[in-house]
PDB file of N, CA and C in Angstrom:
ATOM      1  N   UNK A   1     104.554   3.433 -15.211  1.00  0.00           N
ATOM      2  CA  UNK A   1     104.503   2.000 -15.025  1.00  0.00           C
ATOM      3  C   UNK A   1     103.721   1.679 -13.769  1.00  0.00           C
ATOM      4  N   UNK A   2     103.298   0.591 -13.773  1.00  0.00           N
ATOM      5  CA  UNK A   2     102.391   0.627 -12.713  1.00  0.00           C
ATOM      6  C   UNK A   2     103.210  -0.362 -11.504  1.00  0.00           C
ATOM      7  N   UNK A   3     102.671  -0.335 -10.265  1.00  0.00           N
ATOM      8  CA  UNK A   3     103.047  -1.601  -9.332  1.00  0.00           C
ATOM      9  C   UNK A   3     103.190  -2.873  -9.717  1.00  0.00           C
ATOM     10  N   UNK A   4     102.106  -3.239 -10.524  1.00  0.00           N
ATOM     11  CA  UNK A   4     103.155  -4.733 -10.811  1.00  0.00           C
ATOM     12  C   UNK A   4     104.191  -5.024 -11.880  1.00  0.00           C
ATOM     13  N   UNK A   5     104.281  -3.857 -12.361  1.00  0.00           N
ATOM     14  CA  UNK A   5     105.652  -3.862 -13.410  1.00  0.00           C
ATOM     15  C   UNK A   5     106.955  -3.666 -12.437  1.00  0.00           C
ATOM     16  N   UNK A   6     107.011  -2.800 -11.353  1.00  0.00           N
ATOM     17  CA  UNK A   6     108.205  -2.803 -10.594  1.00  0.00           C
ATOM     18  C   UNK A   6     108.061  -4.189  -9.832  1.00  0.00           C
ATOM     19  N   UNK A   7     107.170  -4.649  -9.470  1.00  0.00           N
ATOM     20  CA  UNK A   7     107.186  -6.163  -8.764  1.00  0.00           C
ATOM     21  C   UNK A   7     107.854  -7.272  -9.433  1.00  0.00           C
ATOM     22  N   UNK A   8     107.370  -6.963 -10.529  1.00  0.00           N
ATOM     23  CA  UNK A   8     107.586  -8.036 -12.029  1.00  0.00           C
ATOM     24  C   UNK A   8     109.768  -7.638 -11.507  1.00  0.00           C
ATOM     25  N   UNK A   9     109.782  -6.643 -11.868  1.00  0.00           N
ATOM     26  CA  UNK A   9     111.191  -6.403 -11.911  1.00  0.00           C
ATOM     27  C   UNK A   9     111.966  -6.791 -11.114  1.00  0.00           C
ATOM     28  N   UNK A  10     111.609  -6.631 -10.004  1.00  0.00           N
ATOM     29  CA  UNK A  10     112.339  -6.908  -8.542  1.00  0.00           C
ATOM     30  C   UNK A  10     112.614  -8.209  -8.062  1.00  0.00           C
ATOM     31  N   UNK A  11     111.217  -8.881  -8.944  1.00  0.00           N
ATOM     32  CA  UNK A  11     111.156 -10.776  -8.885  1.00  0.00           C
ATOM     33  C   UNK A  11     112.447 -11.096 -10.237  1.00  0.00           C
ATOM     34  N   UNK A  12     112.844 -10.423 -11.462  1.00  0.00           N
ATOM     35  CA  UNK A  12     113.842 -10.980 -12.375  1.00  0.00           C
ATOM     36  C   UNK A  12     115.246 -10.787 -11.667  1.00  0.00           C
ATOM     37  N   UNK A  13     115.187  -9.081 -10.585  1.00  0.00           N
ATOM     38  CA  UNK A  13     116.377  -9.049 -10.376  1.00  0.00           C
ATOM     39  C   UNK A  13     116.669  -9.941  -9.436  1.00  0.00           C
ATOM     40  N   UNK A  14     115.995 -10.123  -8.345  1.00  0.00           N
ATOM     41  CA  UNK A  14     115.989 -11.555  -8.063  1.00  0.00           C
ATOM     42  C   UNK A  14     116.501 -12.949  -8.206  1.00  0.00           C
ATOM     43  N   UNK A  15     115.917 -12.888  -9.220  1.00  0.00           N
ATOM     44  CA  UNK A  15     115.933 -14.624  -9.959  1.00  0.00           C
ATOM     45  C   UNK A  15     117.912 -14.434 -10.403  1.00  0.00           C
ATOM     46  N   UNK A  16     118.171 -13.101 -11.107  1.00  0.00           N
ATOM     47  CA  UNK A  16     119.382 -13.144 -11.350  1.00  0.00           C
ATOM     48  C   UNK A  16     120.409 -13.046 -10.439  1.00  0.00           C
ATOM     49  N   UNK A  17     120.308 -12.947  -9.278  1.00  0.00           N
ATOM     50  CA  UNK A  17     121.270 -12.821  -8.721  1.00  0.00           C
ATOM     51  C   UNK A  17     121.072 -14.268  -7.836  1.00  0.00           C
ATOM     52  N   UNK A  18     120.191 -15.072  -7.885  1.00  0.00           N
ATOM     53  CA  UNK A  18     120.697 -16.211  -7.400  1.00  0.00           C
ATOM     54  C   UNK A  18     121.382 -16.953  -8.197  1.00  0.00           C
ATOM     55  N   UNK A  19     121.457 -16.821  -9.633  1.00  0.00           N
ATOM     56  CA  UNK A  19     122.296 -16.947  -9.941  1.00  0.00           C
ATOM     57  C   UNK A  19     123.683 -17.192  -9.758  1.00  0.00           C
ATOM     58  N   UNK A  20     124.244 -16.338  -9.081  1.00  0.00           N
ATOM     59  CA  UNK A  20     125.612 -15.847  -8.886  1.00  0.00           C
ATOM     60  C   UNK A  20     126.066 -17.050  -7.458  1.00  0.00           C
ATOM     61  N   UNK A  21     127.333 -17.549  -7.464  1.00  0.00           N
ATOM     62  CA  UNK A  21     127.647 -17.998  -6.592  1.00  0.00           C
ATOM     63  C   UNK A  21     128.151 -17.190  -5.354  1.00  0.00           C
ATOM     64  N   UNK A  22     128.018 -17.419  -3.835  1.00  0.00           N
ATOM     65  CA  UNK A  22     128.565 -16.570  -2.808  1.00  0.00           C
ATOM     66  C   UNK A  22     127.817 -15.197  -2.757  1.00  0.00           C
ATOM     67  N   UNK A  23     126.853 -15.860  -2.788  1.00  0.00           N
ATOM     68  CA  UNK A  23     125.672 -13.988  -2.692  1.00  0.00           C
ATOM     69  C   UNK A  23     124.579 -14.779  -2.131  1.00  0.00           C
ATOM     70  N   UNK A  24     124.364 -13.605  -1.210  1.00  0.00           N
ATOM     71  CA  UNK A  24     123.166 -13.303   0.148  1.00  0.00           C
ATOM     72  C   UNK A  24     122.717 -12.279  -0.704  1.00  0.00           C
ATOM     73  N   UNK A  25     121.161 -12.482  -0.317  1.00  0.00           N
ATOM     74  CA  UNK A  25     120.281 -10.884  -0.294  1.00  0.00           C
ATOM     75  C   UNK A  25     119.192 -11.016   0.219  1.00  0.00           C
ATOM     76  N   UNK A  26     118.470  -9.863   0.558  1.00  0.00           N
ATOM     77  CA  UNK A  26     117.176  -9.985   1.059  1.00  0.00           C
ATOM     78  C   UNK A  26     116.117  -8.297   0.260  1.00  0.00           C
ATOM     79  N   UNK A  27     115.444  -9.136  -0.038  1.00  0.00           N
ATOM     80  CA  UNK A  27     114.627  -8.028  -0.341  1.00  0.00           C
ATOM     81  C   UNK A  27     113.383  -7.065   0.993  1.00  0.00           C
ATOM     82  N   UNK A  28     114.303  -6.051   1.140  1.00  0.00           N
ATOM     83  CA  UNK A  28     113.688  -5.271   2.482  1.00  0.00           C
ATOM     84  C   UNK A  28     111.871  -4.680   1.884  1.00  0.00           C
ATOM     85  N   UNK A  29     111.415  -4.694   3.222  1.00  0.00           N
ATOM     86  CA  UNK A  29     110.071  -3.947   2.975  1.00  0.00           C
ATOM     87  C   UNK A  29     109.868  -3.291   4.213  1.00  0.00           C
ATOM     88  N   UNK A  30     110.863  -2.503   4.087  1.00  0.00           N
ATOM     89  CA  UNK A  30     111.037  -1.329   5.540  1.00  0.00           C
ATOM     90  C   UNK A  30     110.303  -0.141   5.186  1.00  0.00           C
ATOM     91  N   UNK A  31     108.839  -0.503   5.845  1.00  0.00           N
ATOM     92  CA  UNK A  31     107.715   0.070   6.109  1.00  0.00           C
ATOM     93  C   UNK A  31     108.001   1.519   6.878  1.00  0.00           C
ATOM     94  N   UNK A  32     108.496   0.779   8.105  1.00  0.00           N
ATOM     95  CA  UNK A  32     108.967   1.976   9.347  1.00  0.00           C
ATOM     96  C   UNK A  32     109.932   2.661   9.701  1.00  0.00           C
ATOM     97  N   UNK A  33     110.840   2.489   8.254  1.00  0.00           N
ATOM     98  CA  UNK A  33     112.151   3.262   7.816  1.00  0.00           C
ATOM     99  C   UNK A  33     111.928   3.435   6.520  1.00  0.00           C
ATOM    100  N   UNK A  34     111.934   4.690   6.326  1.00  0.00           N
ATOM    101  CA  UNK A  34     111.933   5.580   4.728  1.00  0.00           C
ATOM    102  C   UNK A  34     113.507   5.154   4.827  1.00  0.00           C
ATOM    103  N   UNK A  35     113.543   5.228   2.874  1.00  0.00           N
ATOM    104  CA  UNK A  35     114.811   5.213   2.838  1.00  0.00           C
ATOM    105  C   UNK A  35     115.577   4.333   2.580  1.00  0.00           C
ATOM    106  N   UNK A  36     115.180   3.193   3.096  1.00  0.00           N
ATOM    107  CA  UNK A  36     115.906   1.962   3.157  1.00  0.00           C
ATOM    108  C   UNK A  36     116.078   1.291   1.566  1.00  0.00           C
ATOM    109  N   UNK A  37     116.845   0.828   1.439  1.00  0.00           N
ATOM    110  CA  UNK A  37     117.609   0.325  -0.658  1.00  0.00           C
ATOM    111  C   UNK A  37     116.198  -1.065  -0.627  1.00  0.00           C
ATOM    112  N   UNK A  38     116.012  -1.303  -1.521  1.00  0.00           N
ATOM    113  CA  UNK A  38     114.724  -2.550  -1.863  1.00  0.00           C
ATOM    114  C   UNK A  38     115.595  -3.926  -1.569  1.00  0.00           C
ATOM    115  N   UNK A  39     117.273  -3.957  -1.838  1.00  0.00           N
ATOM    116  CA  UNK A  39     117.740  -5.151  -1.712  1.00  0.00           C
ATOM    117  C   UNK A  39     118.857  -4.264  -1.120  1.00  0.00           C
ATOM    118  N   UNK A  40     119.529  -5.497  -0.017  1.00  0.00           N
ATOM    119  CA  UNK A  40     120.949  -5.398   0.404  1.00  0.00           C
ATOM    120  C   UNK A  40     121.422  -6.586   0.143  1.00  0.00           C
ATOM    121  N   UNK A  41     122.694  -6.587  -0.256  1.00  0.00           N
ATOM    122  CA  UNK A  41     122.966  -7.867  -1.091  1.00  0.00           C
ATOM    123  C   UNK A  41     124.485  -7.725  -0.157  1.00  0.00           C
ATOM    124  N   UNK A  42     125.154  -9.403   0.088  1.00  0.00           N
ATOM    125  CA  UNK A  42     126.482  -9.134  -0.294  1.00  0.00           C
ATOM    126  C   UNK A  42     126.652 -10.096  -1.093  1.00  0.00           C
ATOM    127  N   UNK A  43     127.925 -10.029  -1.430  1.00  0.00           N
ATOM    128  CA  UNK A  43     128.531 -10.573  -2.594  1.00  0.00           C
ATOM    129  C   UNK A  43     130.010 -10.870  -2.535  1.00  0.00           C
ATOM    130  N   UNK A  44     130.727 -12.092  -2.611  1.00  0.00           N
ATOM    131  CA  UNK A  44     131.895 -12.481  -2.206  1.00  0.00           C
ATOM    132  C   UNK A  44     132.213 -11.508  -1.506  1.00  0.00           C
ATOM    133  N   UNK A  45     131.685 -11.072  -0.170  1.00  0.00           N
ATOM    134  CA  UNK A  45     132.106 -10.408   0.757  1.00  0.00           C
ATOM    135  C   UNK A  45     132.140  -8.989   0.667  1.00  0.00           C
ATOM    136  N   UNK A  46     131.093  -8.708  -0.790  1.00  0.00           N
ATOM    137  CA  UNK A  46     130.818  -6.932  -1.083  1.00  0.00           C
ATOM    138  C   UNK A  46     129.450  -6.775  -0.721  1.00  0.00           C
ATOM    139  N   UNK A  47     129.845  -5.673   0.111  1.00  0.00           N
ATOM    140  CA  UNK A  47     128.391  -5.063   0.345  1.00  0.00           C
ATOM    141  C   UNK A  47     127.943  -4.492  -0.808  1.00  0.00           C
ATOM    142  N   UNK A  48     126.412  -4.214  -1.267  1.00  0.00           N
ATOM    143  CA  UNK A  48     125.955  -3.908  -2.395  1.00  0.00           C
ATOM    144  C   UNK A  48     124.441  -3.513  -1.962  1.00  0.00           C
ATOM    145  N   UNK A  49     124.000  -2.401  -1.871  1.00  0.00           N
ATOM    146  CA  UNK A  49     122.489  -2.089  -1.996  1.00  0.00           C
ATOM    147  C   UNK A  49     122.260  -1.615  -2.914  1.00  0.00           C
ATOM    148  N   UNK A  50     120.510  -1.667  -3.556  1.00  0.00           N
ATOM    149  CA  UNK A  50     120.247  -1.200  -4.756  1.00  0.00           C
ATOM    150  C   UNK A  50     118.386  -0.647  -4.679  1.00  0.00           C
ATOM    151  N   UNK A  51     118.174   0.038  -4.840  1.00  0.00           N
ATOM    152  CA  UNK A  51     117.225   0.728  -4.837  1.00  0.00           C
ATOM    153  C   UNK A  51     116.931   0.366  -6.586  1.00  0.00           C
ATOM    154  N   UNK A  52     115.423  -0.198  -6.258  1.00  0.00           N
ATOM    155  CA  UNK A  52     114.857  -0.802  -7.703  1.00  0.00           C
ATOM    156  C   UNK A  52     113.779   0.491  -8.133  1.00  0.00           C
ATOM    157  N   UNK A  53     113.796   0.886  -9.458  1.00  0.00           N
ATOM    158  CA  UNK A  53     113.078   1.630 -10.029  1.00  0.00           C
ATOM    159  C   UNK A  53     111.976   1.052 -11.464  1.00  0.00           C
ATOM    160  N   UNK A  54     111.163   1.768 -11.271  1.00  0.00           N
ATOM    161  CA  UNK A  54     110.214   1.424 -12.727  1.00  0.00           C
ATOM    162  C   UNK A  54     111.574   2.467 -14.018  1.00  0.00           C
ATOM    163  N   UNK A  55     111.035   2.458 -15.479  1.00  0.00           N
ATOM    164  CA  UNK A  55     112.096   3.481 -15.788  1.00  0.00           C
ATOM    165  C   UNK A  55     111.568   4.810 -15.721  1.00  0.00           C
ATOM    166  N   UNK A  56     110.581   5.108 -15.246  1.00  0.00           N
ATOM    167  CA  UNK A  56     110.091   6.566 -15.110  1.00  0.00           C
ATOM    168  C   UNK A  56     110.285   6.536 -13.845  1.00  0.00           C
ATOM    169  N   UNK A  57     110.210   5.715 -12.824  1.00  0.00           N
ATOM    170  CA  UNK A  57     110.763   6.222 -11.435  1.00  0.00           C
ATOM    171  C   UNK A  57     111.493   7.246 -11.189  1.00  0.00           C
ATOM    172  N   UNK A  58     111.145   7.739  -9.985  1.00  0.00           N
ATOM    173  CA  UNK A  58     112.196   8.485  -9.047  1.00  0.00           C
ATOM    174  C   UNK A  58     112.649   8.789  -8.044  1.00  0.00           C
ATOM    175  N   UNK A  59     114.144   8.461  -7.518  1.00  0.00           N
ATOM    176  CA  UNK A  59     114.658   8.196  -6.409  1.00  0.00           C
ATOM    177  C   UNK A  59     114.187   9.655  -5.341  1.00  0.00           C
ATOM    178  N   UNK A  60     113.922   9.582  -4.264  1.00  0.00           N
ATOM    179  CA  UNK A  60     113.189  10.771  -3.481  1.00  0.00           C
ATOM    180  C   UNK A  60     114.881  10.469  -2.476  1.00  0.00           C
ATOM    181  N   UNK A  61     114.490  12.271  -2.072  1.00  0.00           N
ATOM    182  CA  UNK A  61     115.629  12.636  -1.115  1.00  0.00           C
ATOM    183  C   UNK A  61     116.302  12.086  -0.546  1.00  0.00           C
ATOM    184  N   UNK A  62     115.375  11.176   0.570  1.00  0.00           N
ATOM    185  CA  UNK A  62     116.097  10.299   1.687  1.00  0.00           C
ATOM    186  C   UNK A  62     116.486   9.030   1.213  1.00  0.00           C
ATOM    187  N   UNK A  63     116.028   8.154  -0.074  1.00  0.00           N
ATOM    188  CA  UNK A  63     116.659   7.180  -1.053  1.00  0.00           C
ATOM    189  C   UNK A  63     117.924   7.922  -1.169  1.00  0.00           C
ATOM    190  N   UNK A  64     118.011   9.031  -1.726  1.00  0.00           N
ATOM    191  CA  UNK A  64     119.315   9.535  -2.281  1.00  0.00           C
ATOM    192  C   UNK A  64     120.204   9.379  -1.419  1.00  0.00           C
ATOM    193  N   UNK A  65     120.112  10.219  -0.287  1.00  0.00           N
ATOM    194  CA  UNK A  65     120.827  10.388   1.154  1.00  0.00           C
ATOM    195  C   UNK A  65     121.594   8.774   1.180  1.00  0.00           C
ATOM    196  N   UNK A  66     120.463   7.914   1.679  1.00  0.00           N
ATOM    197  CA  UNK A  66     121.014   6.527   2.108  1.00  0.00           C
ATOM    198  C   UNK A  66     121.905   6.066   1.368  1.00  0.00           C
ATOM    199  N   UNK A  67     121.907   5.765   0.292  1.00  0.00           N
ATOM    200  CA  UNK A  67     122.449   5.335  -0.733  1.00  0.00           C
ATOM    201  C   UNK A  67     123.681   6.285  -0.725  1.00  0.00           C
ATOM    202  N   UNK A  68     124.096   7.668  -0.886  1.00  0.00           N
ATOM    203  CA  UNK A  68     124.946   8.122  -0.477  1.00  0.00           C
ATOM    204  C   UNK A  68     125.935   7.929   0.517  1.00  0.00           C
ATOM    205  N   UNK A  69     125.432   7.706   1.588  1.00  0.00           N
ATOM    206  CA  UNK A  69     125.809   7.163   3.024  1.00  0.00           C
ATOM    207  C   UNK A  69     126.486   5.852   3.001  1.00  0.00           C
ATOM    208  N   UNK A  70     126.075   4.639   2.411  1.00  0.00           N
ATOM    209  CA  UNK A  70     126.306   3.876   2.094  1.00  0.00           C
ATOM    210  C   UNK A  70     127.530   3.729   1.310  1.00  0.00           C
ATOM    211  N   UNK A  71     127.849   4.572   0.488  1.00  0.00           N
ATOM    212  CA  UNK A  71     128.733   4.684  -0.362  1.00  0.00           C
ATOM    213  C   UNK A  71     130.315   5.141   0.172  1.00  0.00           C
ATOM    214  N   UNK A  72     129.272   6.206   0.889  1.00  0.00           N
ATOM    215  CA  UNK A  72     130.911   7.132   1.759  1.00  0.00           C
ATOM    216  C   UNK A  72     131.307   6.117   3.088  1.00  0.00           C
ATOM    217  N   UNK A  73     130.518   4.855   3.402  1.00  0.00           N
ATOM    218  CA  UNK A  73     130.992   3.686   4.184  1.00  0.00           C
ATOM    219  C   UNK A  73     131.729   2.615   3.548  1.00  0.00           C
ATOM    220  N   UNK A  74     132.180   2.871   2.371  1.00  0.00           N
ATOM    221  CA  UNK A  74     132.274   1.548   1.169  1.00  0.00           C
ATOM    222  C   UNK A  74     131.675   1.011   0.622  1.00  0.00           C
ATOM    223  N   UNK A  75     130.955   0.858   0.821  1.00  0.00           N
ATOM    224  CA  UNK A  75     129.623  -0.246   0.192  1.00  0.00           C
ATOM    225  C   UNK A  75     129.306   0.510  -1.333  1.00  0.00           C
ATOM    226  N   UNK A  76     128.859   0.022  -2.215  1.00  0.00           N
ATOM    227  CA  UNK A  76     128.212   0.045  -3.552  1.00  0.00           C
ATOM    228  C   UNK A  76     127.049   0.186  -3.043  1.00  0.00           C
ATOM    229  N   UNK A  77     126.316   1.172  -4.137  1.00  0.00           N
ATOM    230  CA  UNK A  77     125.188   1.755  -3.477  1.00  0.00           C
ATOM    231  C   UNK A  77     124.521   2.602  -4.437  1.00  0.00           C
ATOM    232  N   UNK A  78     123.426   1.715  -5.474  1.00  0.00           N
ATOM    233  CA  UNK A  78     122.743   2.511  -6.911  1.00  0.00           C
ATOM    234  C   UNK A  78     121.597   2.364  -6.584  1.00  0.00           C
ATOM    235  N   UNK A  79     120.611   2.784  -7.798  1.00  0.00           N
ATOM    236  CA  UNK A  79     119.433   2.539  -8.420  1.00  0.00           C
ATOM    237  C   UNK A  79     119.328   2.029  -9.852  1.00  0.00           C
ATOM    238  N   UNK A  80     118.458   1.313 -10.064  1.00  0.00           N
ATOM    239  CA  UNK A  80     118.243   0.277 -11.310  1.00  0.00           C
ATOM    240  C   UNK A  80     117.043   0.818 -11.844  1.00  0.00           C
ATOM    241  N   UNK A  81     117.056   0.188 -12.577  1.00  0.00           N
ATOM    242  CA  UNK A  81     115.966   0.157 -13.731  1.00  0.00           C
ATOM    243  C   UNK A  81     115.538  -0.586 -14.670  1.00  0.00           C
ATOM    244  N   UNK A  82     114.053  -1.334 -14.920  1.00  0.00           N
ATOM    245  CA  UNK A  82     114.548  -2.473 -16.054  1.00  0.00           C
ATOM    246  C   UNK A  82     115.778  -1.982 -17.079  1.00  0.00           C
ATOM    247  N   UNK A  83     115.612  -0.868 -17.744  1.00  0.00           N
ATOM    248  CA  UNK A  83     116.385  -0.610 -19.195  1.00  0.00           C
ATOM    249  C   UNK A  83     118.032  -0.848 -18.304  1.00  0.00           C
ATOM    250  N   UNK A  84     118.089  -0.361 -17.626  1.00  0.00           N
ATOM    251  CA  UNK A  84     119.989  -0.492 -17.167  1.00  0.00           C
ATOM    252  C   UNK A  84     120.144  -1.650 -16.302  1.00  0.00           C
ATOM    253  N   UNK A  85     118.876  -2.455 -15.962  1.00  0.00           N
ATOM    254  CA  UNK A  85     119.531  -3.575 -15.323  1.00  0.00           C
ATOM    255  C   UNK A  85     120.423  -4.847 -15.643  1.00  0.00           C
ATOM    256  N   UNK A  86     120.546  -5.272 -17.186  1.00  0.00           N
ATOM    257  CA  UNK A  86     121.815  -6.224 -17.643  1.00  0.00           C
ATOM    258  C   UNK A  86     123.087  -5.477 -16.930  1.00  0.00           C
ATOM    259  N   UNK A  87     122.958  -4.294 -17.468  1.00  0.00           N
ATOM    260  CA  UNK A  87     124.531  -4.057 -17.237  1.00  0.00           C
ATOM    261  C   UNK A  87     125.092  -3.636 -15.755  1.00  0.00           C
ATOM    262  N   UNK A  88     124.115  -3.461 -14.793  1.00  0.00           N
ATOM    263  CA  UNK A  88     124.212  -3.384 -13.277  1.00  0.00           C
ATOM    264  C   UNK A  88     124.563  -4.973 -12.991  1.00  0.00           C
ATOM    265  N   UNK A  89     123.661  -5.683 -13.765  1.00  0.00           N
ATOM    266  CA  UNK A  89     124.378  -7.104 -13.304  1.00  0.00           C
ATOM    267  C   UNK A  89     125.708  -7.547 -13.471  1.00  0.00           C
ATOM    268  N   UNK A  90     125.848  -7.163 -14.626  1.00  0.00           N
ATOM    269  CA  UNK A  90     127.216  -7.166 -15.365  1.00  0.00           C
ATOM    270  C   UNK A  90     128.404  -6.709 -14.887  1.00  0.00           C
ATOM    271  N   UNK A  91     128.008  -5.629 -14.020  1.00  0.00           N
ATOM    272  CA  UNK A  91     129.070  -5.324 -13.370  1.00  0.00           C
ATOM    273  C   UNK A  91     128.834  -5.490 -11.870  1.00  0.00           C
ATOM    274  N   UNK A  92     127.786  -6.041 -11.232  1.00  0.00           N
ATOM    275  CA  UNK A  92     127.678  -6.755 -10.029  1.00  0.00           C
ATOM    276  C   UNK A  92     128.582  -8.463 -10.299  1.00  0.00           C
ATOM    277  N   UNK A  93     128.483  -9.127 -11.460  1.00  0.00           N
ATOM    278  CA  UNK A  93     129.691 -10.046 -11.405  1.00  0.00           C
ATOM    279  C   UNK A  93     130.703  -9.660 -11.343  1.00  0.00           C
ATOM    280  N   UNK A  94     131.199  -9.064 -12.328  1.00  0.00           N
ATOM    281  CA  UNK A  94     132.488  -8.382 -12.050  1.00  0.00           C
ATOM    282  C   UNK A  94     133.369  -7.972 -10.817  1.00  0.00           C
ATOM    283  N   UNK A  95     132.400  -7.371 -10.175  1.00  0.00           N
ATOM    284  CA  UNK A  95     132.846  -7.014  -8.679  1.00  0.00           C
ATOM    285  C   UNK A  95     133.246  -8.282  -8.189  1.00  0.00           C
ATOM    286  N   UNK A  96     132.180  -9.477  -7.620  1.00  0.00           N
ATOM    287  CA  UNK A  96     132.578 -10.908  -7.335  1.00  0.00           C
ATOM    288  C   UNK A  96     133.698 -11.451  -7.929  1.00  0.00           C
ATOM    289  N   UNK A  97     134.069 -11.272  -9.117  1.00  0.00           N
ATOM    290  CA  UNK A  97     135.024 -12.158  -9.562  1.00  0.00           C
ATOM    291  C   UNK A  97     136.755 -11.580  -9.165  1.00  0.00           C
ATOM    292  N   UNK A  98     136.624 -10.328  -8.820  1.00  0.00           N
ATOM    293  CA  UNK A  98     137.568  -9.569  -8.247  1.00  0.00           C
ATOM    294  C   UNK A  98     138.997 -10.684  -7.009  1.00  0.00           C
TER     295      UNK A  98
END
């Protein structure tokens, strides 16, 4: 897939999560930190990062690491993909409605 198909993506996941009531996010472009998730989101008071993928993407080491890290702090902490992104949303409400 090329660059503007993950752009394309990152602008729907986007659009969907403003959606949601009581959610912050920012889409990072941390140039001078490898590693860093494409969005940190919270969400009625859940932390949530997500590392956006094309569906042939692939998450590299230090993605992995962070996102790991993140996790063993509490926080929710994946990678997406167009094909699995409904149901990441799906259960990003879920979490909120908690």
């Amino acid at each position: 897939m090329s660059q503007k198909e993950e752009t394309k993506f990152k602008e729907k996941v986007q659009k969907d999560l403003k959606k949601l009531k009581n959610v912050w996010s920012i889409k990072t472009q941390e140039r001078s930190r490898r590693g860093t998730p494409d969005l940190i989101i919270c969400y009625a008071g859940i932390f949530i990062a997500i590392e956006l993928k094309t569906d042939i993407g692939v998450i590299d080491k230090l993605q992995f690491e962070t996102l790991k890290k993140i996790r063993a702090s509490g926080g929710y902490a994946f990678t997406s993909c167009p094909s699995q992104w409904e149901m990441h949303y799906q259960i990003i409400k879920s979490l909120g409605e908690k």
